[in-house]
C-alpha atoms as a PDB file:
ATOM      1  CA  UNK A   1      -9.807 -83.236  21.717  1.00  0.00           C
ATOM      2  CA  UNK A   2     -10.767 -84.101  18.258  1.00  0.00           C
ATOM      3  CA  UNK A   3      -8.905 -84.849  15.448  1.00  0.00           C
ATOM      4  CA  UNK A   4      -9.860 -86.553  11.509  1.00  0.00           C
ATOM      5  CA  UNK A   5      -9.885 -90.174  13.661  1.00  0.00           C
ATOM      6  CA  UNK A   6     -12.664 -88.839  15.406  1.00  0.00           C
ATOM      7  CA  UNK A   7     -15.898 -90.182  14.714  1.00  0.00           C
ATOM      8  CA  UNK A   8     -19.364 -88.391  15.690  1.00  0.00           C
ATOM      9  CA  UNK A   9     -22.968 -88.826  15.731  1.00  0.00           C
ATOM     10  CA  UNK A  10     -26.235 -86.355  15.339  1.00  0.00           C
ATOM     11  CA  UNK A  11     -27.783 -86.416  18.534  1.00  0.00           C
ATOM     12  CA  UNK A  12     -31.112 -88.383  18.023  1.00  0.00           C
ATOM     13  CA  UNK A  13     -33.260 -85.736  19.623  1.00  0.00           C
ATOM     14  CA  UNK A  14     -32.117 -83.378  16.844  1.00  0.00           C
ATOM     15  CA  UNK A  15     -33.437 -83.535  13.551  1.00  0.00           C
ATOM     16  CA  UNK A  16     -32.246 -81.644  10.817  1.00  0.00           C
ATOM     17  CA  UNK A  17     -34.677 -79.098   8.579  1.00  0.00           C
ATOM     18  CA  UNK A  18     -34.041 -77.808   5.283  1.00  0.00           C
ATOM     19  CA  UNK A  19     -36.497 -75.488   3.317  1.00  0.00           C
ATOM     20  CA  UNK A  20     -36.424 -72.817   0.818  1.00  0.00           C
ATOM     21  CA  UNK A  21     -32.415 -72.206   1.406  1.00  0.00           C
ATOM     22  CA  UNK A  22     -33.279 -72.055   5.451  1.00  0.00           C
ATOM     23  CA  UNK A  23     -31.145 -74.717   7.576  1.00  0.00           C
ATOM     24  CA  UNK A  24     -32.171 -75.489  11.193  1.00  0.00           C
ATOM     25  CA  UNK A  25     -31.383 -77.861  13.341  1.00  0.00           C
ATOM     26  CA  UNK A  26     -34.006 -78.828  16.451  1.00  0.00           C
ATOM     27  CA  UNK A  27     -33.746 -80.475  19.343  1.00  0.00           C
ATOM     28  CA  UNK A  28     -37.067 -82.048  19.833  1.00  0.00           C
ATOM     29  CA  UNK A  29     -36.315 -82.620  23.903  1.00  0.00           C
ATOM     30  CA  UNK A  30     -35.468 -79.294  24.800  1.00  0.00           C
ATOM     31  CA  UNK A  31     -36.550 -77.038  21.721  1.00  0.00           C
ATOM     32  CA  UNK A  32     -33.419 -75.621  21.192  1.00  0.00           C
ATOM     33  CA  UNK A  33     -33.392 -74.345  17.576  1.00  0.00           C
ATOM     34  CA  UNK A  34     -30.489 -73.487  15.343  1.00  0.00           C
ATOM     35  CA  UNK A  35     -29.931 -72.007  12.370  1.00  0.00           C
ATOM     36  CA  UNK A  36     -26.929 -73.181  10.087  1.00  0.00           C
ATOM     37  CA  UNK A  37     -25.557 -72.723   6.475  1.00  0.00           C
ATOM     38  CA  UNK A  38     -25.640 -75.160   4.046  1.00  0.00           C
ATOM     39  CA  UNK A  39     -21.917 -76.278   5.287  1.00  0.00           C
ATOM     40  CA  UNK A  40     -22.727 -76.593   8.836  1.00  0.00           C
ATOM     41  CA  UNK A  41     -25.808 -78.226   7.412  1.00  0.00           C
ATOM     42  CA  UNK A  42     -23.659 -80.669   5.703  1.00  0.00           C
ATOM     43  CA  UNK A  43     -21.297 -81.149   8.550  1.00  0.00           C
ATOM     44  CA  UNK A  44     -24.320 -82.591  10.784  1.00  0.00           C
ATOM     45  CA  UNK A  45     -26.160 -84.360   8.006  1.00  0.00           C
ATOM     46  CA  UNK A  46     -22.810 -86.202   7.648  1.00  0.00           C
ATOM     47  CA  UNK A  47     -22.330 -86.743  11.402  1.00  0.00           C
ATOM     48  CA  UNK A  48     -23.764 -90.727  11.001  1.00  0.00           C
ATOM     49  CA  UNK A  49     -21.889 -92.489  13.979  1.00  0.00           C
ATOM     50  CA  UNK A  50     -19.808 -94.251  10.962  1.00  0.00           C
ATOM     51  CA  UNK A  51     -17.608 -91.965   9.212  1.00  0.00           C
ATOM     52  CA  UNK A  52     -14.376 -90.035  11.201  1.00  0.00           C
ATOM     53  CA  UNK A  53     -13.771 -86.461  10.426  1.00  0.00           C
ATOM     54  CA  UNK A  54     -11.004 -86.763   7.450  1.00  0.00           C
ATOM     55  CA  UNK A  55     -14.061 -89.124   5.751  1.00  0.00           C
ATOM     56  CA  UNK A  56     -16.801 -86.006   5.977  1.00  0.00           C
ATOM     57  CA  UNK A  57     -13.824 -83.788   4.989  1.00  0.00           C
ATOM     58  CA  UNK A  58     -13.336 -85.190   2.242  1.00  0.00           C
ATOM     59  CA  UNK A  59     -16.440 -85.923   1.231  1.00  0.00           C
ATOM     60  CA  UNK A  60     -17.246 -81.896   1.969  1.00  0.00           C
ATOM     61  CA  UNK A  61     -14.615 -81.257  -0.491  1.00  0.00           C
ATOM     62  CA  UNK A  62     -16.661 -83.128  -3.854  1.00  0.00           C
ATOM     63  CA  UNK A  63     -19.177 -80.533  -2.719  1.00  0.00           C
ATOM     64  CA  UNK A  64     -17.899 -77.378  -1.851  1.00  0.00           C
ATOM     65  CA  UNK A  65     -14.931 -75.807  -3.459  1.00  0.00           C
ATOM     66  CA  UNK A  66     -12.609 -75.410  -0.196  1.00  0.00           C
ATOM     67  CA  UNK A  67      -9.010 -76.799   0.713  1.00  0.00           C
ATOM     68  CA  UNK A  68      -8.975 -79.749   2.821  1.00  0.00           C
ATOM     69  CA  UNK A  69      -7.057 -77.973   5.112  1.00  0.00           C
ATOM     70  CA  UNK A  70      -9.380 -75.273   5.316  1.00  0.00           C
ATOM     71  CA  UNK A  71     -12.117 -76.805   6.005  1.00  0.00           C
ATOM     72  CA  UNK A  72     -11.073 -79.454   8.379  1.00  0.00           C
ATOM     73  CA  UNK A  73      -9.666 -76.386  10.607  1.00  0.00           C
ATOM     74  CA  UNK A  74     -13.440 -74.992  10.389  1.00  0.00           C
ATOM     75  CA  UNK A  75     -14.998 -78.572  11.074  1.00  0.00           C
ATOM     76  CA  UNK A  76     -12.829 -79.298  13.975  1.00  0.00           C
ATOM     77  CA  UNK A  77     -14.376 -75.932  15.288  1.00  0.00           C
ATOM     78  CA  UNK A  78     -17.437 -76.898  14.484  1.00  0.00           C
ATOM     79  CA  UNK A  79     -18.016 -79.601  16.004  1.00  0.00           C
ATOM     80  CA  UNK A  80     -16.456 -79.025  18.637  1.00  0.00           C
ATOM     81  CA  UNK A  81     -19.401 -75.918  19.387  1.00  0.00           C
ATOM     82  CA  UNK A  82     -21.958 -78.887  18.231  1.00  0.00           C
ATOM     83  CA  UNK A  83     -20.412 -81.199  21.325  1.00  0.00           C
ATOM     84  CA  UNK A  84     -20.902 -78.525  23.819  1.00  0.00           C
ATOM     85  CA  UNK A  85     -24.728 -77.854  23.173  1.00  0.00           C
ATOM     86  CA  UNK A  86     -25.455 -81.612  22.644  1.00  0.00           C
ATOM     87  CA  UNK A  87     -26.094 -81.604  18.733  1.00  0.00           C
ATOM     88  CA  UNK A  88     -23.951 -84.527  18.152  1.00  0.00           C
ATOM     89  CA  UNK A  89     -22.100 -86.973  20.314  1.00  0.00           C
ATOM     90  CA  UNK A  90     -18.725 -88.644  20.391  1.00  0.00           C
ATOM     91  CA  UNK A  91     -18.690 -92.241  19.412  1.00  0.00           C
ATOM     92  CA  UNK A  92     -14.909 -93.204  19.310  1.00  0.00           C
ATOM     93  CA  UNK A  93     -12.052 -92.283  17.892  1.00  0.00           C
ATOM     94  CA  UNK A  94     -11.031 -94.486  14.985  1.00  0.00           C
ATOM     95  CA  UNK A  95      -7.780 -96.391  15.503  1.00  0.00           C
ATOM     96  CA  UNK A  96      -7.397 -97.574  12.455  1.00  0.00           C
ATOM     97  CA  UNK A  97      -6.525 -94.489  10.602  1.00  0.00           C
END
């Protein structure tokens, strides 16, 4: 289960597209294609193997204008989706938070 400890990574097979206001994100092994908003867009782009989920919350929330709680409840989901079709991956959870 995740929680703001959590920390994940974008899937290197998938590489993230932005042009003209149109998101995707492609998975260059099995051409899988998505198409995201510029959150969700935001929520991968952040997904670097380094940060936990309360750091790309919070770091969402300089951007957008959105309650923490809000949009850690809509991350959390998120990802969560992400994990199942192999966008990102889990890299630990951080015990030092």
């Amino acid at each position: 289960m995740l929680d703001g400890r959590t920390i994940l990574k974008l899937n290197d097979d998938v590489i993230l597209k932005s042009v003209n206001n149109s998101f995707r994100a492609l998975n260059v092994n099995d051409g899988n294609q998505y198409r995201l908003n510029l959150v969700s867009f935001k929520m991968l782009e952040n997904a670097d193997g380094k940060r936990n989920i309360d750091d790309i919350v919070n770091e969402l929330t300089k951007i957008f204008d959105v309650e923490k709680t809000t949009l850690k409840d809509d991350i959390l989901l998120f990802y969560s989706e992400a994990l199942q079709k192999k966008i990102i991956f889990l890299v630990e959870i951080d015990e030092n938070n």
